[in-house]
PDB file of N, CA and C in Angstrom:
ATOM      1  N   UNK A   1      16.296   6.028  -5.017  1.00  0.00           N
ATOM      2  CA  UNK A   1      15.003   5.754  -5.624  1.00  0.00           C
ATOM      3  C   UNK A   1      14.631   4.295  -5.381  1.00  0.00           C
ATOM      4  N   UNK A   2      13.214   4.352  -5.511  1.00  0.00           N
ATOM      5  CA  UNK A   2      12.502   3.053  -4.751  1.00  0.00           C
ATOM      6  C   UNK A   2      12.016   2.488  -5.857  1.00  0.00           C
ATOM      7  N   UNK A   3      12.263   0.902  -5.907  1.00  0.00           N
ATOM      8  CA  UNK A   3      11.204   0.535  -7.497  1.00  0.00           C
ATOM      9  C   UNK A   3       9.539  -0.166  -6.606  1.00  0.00           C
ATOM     10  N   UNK A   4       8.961   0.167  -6.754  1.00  0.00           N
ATOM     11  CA  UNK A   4       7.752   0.064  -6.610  1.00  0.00           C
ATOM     12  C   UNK A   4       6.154  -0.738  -7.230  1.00  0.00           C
ATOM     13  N   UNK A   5       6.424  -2.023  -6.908  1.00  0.00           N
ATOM     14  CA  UNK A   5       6.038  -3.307  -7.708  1.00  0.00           C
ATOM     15  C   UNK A   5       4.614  -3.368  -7.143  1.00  0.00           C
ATOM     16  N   UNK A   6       3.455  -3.553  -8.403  1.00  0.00           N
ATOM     17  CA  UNK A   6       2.428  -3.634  -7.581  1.00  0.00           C
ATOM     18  C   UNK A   6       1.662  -4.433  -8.031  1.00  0.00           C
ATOM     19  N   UNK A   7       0.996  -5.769  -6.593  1.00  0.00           N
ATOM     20  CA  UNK A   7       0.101  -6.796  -6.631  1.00  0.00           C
ATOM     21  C   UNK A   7      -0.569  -6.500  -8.414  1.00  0.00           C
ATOM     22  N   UNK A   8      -1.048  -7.318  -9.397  1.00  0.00           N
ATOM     23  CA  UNK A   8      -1.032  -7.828 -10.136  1.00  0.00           C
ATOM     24  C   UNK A   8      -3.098  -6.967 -10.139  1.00  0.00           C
ATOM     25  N   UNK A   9      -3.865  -6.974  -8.540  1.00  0.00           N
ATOM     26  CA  UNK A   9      -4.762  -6.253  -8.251  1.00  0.00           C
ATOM     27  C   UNK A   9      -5.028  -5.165  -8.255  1.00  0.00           C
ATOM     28  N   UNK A  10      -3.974  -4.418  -7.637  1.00  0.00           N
ATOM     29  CA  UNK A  10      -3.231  -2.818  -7.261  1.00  0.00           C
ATOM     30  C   UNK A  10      -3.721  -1.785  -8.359  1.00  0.00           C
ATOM     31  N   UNK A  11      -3.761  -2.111  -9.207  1.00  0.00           N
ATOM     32  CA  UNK A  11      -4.089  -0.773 -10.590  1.00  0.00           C
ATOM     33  C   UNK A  11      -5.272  -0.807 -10.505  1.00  0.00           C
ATOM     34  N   UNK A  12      -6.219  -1.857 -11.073  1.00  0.00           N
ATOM     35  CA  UNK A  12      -7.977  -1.792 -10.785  1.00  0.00           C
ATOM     36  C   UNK A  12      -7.993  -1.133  -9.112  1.00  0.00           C
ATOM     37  N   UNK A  13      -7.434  -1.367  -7.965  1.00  0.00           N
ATOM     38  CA  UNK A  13      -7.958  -0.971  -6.625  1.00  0.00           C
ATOM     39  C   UNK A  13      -7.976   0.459  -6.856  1.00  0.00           C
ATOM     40  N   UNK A  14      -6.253   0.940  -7.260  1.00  0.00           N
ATOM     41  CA  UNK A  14      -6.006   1.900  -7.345  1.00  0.00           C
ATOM     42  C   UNK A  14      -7.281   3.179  -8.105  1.00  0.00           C
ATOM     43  N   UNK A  15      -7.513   2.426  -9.528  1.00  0.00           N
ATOM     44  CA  UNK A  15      -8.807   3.035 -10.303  1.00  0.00           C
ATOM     45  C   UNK A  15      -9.976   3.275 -10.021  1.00  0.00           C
ATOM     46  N   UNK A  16     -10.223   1.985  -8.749  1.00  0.00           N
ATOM     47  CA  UNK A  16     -11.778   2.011  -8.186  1.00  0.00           C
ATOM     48  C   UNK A  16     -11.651   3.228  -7.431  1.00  0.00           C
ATOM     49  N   UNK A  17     -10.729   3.909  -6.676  1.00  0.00           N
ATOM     50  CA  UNK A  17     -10.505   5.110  -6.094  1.00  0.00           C
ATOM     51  C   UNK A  17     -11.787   6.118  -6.296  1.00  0.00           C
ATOM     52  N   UNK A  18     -12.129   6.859  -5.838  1.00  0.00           N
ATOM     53  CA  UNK A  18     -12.858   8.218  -5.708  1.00  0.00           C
ATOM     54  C   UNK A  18     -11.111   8.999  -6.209  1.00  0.00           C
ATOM     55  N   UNK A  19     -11.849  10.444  -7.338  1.00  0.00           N
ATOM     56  CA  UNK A  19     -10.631  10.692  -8.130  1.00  0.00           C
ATOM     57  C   UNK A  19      -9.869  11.584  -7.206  1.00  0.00           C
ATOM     58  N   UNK A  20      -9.978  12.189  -5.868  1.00  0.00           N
ATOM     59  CA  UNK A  20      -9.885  13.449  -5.251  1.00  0.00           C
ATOM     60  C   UNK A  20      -8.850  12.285  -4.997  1.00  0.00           C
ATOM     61  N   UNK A  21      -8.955  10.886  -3.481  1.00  0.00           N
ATOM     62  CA  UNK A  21      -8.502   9.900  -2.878  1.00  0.00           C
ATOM     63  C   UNK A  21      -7.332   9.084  -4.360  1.00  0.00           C
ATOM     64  N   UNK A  22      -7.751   9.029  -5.241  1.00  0.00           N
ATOM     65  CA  UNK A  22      -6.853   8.272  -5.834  1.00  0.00           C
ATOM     66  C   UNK A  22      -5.437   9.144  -6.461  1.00  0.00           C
ATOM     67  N   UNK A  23      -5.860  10.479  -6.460  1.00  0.00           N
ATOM     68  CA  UNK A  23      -4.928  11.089  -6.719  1.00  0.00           C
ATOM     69  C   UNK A  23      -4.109  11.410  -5.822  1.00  0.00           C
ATOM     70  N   UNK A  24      -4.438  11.801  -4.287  1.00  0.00           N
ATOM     71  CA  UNK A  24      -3.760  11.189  -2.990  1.00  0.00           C
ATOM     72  C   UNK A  24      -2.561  10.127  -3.261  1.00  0.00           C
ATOM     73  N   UNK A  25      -3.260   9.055  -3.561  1.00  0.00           N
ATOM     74  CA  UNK A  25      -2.638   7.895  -3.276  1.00  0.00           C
ATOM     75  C   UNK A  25      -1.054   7.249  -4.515  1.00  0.00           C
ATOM     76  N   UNK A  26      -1.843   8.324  -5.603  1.00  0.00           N
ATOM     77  CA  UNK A  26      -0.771   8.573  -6.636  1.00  0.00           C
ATOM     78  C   UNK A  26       0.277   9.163  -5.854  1.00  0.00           C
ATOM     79  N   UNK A  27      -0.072  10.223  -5.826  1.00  0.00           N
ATOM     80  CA  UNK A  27       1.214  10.992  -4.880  1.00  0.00           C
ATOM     81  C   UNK A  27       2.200  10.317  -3.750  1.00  0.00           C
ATOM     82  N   UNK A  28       1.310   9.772  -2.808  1.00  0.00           N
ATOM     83  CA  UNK A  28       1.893   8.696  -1.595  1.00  0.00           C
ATOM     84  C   UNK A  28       2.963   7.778  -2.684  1.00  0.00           C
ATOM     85  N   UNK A  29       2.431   7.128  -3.565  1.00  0.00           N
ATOM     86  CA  UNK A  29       2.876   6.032  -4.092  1.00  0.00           C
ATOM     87  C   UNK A  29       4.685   6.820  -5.087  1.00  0.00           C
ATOM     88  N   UNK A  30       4.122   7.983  -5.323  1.00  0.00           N
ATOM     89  CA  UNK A  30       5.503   8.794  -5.820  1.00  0.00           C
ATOM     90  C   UNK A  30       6.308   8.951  -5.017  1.00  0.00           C
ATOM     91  N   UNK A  31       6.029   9.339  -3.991  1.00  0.00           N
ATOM     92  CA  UNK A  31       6.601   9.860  -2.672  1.00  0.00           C
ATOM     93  C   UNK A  31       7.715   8.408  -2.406  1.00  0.00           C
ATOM     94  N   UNK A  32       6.809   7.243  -2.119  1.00  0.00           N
ATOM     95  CA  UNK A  32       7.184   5.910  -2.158  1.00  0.00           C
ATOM     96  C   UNK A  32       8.504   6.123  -2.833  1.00  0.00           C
ATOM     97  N   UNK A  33       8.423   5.923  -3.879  1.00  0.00           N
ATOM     98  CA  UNK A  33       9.287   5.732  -5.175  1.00  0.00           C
ATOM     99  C   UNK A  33      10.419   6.326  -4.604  1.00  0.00           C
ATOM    100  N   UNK A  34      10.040   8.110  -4.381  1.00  0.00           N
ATOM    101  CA  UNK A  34      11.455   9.001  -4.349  1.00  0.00           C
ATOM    102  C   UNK A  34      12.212   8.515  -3.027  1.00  0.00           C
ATOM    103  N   UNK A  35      11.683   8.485  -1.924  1.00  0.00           N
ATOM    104  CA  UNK A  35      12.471   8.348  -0.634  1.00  0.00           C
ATOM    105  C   UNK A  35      11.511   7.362   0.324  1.00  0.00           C
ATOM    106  N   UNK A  36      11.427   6.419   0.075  1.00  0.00           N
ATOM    107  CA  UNK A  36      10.345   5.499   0.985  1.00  0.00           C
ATOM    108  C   UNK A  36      10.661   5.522   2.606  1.00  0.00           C
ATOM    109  N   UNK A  37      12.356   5.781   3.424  1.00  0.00           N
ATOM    110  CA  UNK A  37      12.475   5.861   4.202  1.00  0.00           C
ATOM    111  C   UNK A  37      12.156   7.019   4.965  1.00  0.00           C
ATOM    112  N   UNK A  38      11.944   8.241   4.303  1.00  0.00           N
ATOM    113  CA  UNK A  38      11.561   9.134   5.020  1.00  0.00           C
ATOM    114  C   UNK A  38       9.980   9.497   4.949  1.00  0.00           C
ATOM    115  N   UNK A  39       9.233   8.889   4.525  1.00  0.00           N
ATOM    116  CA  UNK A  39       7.785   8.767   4.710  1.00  0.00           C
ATOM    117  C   UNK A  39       7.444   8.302   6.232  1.00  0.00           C
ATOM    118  N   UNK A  40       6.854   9.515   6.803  1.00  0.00           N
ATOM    119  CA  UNK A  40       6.825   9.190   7.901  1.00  0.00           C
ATOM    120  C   UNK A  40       4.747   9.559   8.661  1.00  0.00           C
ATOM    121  N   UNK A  41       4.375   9.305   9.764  1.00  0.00           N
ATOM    122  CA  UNK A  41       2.853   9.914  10.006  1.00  0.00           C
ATOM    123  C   UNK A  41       3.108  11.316   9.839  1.00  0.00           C
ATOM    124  N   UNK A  42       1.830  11.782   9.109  1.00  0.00           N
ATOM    125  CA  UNK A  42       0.290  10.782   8.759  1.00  0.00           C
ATOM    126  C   UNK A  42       0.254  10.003   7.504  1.00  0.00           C
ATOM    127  N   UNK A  43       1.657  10.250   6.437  1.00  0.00           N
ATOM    128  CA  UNK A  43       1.698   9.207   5.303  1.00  0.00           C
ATOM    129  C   UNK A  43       2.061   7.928   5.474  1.00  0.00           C
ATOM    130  N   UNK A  44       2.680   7.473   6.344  1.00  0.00           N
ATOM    131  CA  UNK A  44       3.176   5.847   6.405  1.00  0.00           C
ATOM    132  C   UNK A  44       2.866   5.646   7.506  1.00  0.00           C
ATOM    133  N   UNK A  45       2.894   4.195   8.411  1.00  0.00           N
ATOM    134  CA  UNK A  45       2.485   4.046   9.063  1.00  0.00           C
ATOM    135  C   UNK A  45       2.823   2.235   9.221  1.00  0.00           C
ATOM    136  N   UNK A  46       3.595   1.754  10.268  1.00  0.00           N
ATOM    137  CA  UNK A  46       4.012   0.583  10.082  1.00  0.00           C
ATOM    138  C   UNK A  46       2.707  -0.228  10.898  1.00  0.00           C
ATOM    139  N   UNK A  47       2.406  -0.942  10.508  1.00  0.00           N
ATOM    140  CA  UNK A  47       0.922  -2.371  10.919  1.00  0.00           C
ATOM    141  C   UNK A  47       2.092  -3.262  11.448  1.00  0.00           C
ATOM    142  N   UNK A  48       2.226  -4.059  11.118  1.00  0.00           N
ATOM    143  CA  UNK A  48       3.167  -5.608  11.895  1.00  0.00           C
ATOM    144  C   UNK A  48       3.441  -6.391  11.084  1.00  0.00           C
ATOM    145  N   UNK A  49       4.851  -7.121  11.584  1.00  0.00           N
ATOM    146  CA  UNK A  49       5.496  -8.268  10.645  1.00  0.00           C
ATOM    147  C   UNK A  49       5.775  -7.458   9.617  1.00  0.00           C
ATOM    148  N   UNK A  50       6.480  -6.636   9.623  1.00  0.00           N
ATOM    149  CA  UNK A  50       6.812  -5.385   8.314  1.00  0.00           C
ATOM    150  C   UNK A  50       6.282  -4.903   7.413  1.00  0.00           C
ATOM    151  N   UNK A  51       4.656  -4.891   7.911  1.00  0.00           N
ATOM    152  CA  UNK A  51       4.093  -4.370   6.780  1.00  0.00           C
ATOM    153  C   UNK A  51       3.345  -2.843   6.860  1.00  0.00           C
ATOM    154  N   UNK A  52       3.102  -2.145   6.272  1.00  0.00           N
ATOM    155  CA  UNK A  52       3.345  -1.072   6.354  1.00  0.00           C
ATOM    156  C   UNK A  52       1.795  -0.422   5.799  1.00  0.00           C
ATOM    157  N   UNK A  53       1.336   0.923   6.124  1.00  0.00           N
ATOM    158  CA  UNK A  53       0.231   1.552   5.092  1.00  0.00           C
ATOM    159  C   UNK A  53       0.656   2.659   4.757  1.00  0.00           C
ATOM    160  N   UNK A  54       0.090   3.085   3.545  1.00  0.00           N
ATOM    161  CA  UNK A  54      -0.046   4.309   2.995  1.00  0.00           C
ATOM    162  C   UNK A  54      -1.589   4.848   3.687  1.00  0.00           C
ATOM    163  N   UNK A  55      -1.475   6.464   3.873  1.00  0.00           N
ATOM    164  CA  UNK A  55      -2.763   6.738   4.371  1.00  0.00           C
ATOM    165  C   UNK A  55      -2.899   8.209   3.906  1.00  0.00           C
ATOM    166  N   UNK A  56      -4.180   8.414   2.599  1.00  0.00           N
ATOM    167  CA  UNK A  56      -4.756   9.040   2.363  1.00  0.00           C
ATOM    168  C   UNK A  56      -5.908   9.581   3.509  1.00  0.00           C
ATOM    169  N   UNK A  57      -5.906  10.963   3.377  1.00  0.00           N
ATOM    170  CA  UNK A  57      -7.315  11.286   4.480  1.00  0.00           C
ATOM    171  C   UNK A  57      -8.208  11.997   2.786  1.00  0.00           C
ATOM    172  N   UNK A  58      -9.377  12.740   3.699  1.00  0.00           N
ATOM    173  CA  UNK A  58     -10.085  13.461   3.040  1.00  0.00           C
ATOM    174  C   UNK A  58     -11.908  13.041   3.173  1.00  0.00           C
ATOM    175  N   UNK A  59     -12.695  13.193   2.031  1.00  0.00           N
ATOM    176  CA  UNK A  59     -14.166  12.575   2.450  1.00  0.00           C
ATOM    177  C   UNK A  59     -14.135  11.240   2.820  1.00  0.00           C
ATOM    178  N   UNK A  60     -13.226  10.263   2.402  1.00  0.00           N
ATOM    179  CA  UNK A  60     -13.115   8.967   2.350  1.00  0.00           C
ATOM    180  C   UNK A  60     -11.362   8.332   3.008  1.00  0.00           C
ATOM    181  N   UNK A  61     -10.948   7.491   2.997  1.00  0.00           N
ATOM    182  CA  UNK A  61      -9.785   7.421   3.759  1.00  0.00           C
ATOM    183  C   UNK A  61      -9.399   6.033   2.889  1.00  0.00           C
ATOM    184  N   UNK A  62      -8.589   6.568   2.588  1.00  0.00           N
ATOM    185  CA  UNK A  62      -8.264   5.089   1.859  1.00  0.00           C
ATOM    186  C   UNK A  62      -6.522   4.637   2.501  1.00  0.00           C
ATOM    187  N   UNK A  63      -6.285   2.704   1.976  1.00  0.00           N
ATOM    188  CA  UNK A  63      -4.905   2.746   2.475  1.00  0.00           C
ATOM    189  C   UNK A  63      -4.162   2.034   1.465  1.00  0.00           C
ATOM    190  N   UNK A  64      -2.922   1.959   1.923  1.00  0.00           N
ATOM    191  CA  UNK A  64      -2.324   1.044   0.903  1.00  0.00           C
ATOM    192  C   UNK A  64      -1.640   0.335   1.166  1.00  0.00           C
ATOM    193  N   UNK A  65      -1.350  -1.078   1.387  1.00  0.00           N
ATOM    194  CA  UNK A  65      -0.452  -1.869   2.347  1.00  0.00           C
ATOM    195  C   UNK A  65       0.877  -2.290   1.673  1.00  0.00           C
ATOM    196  N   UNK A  66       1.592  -2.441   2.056  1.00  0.00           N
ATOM    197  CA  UNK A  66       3.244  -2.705   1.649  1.00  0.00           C
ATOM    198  C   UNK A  66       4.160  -3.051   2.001  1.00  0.00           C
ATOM    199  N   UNK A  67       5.248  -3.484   2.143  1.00  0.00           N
ATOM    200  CA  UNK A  67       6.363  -4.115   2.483  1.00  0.00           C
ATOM    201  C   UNK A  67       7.461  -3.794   1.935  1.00  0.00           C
ATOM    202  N   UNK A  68       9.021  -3.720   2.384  1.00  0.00           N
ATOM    203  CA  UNK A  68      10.400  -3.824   1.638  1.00  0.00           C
ATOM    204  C   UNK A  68      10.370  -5.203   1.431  1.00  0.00           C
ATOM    205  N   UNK A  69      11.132  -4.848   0.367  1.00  0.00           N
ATOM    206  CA  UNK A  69      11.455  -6.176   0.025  1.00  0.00           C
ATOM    207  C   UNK A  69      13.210  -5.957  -0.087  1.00  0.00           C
ATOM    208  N   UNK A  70      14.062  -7.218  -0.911  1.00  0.00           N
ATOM    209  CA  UNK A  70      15.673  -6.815  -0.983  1.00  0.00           C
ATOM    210  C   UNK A  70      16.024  -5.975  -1.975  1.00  0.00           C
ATOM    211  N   UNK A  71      16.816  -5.578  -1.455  1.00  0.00           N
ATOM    212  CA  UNK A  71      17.509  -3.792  -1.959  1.00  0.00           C
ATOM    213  C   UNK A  71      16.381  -3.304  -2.084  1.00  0.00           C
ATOM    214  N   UNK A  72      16.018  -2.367  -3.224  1.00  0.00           N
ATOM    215  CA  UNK A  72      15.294  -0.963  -3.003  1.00  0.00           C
ATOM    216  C   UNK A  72      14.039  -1.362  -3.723  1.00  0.00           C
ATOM    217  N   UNK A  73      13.306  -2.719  -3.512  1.00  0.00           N
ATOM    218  CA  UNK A  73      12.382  -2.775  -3.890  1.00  0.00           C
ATOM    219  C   UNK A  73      10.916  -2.762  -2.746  1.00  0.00           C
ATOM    220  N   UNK A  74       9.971  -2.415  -3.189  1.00  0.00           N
ATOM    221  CA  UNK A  74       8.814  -2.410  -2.312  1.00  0.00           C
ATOM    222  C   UNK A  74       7.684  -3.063  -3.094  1.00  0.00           C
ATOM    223  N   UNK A  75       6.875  -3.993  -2.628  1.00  0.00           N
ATOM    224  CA  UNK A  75       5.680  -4.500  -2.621  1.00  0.00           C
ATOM    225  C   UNK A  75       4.129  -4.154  -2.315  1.00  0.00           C
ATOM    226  N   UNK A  76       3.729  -3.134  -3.249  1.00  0.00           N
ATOM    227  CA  UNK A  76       2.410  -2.932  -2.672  1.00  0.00           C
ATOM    228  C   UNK A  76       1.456  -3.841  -3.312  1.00  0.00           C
ATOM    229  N   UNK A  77       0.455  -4.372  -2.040  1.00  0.00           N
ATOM    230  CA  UNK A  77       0.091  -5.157  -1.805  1.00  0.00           C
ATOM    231  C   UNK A  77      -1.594  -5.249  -2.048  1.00  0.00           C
ATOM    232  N   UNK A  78      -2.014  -3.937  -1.814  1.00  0.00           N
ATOM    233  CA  UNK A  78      -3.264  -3.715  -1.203  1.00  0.00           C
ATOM    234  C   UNK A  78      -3.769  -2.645  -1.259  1.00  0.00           C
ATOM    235  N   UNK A  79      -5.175  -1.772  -1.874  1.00  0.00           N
ATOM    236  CA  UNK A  79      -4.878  -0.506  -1.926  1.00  0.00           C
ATOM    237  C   UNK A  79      -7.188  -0.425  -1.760  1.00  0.00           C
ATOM    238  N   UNK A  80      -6.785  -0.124  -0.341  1.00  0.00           N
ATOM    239  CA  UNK A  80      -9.172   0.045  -0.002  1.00  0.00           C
ATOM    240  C   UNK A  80      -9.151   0.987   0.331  1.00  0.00           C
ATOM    241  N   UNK A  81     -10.451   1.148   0.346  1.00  0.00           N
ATOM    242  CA  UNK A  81     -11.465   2.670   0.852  1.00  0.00           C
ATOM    243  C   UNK A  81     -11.768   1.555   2.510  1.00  0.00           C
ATOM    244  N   UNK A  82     -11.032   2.486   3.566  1.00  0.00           N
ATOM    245  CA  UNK A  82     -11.236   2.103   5.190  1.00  0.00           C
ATOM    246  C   UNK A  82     -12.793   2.670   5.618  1.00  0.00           C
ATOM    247  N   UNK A  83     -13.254   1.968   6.446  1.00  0.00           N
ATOM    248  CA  UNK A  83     -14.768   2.332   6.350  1.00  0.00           C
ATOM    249  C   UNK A  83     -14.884   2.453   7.990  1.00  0.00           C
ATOM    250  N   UNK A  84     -13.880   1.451   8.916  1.00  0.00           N
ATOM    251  CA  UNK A  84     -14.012   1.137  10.577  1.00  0.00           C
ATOM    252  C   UNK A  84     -12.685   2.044  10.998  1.00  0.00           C
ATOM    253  N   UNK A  85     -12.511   2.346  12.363  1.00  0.00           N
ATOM    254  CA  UNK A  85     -11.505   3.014  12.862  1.00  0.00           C
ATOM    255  C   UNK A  85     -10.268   1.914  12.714  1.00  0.00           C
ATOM    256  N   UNK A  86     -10.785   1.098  13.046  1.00  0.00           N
ATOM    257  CA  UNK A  86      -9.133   0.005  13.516  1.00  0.00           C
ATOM    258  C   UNK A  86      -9.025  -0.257  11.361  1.00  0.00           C
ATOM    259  N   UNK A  87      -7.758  -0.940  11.314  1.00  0.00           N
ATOM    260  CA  UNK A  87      -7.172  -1.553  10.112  1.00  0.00           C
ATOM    261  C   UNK A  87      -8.022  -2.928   9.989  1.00  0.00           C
ATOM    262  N   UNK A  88      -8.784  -3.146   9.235  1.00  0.00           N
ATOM    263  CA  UNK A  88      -9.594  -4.654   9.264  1.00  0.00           C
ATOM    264  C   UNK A  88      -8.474  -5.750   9.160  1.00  0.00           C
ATOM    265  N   UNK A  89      -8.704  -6.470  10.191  1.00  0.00           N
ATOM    266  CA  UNK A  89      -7.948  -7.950   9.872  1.00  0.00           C
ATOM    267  C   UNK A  89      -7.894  -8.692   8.511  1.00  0.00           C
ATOM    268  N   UNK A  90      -8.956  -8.840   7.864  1.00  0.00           N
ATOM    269  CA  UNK A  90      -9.365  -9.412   7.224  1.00  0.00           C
ATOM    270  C   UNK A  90      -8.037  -8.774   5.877  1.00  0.00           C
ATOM    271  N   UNK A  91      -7.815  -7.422   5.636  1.00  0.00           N
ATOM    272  CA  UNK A  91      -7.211  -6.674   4.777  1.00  0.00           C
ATOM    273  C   UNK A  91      -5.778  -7.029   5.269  1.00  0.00           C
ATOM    274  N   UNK A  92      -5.513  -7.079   6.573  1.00  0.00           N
ATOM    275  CA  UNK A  92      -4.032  -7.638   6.664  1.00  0.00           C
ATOM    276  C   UNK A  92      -3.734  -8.708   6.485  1.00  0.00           C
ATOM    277  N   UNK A  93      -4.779  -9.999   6.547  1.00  0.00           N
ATOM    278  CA  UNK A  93      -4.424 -11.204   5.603  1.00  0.00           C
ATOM    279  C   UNK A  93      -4.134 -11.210   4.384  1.00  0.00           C
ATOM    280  N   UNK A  94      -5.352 -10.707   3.633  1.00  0.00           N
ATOM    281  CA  UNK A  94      -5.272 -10.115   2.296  1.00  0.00           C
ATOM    282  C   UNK A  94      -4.141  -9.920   1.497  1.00  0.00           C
ATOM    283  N   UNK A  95      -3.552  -9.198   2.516  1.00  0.00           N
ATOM    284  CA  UNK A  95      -1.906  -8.550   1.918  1.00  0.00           C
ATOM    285  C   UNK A  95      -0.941  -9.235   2.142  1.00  0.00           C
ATOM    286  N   UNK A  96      -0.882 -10.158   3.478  1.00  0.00           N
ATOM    287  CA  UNK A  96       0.390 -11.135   3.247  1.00  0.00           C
ATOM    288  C   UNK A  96       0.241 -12.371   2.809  1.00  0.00           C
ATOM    289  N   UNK A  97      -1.111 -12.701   2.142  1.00  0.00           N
ATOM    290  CA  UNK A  97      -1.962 -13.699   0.961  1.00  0.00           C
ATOM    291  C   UNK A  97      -1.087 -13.203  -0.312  1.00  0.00           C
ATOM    292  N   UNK A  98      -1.514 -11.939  -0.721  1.00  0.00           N
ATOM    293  CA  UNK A  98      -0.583 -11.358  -1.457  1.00  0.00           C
ATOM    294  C   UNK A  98       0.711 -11.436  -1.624  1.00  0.00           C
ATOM    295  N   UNK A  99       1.790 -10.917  -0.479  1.00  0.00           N
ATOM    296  CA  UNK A  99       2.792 -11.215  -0.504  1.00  0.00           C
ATOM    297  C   UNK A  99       3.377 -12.239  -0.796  1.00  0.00           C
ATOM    298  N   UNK A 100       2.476 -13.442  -0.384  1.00  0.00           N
ATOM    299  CA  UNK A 100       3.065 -14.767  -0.419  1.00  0.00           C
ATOM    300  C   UNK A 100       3.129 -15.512  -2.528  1.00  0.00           C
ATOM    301  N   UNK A 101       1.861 -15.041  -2.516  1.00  0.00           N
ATOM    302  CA  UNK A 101       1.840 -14.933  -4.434  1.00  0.00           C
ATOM    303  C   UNK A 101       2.792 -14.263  -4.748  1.00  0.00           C
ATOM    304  N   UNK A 102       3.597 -13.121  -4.571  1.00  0.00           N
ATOM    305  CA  UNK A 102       4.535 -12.344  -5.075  1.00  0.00           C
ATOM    306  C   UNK A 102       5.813 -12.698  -4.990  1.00  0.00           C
ATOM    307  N   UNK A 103       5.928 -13.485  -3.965  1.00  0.00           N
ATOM    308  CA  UNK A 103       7.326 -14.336  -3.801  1.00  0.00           C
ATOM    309  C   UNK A 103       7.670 -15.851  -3.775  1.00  0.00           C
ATOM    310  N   UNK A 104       6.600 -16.106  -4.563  1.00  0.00           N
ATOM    311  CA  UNK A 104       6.532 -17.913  -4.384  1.00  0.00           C
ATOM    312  C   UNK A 104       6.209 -18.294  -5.855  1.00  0.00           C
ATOM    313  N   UNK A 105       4.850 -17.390  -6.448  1.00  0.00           N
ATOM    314  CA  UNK A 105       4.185 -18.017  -7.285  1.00  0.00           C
ATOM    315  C   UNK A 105       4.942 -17.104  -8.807  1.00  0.00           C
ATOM    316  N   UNK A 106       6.428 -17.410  -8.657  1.00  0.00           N
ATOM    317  CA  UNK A 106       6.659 -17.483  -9.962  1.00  0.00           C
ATOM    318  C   UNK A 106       7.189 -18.177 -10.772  1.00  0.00           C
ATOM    319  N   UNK A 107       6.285 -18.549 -11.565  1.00  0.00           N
ATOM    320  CA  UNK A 107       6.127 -20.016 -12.436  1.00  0.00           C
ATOM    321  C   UNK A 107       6.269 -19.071 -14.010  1.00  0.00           C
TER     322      UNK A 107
END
C-alpha cells in the first residue's frame, strides 16, 4: 500500500471536477494507494524527470500529476481539466513548483 499525500491545492482541484471525471479520478487515486506500480496506460502515464499523470477520459479529460517519493510515499501534485492534445508546459512547471513546496517548505 501506497500513502498518498496531496499538494495542500489537490482537494479544491479535485472538487472543481465535473462529478462523472472526479469520480474517475477518485478511483485512479485508490488504485494509486493499492498498487501504484502496476498502474499502467491508459491510467498512468510517465511525463519526465519522474513525474508521472493520472488520466481520466470521458466528456472532459482530466489529469493528475505525481511523483514517488522515499519508500511508499507519492506526491500528487496537480489535478486539471486538459483542454489541448499535448500536456501544457505551463502545468508541468506547476507541479514541480509544487514539488519543490512539498519538500523544502517545511517550516
Amino acid at each position: 500500500m501506497f500513502n498518498v499525500i496531496l499538494h495542500d491545492e489537490v482537494p479544491d482541484e479535485i472538487a472543481g471536477l465535473p462529478p462523472v471525471i472526479r469520480a474517475k479520478m477518485i478511483r485512479l487515486i485508490d488504485k494509486l494507494k493499492m498498487n501504484a506500480t502496476a498502474l499502467r496506460e491508459p491510467d498512468s502515464k510517465p511525463v519526465r524527470d519522474g513525474l508521472f499523470e493520472l488520466r481520466t477520459m470521458g466528456t472532459d479529460i482530466a489529469r493528475g500529476l505525481y511523483v514517488y517519493q522515499k519508500g511508499k510515499n507519492i506526491y500528487l501534485l496537480r489535478v486539471f481539466i486538459k483542454k489541448t492534445q499535448k500536456l501544457p508546459s505551463g502545468e508541468i512547471t506547476l507541479a514541480f513548483e509544487r514539488l519543490e513546496e512539498m519538500l523544502y517548505d517545511k517550516s
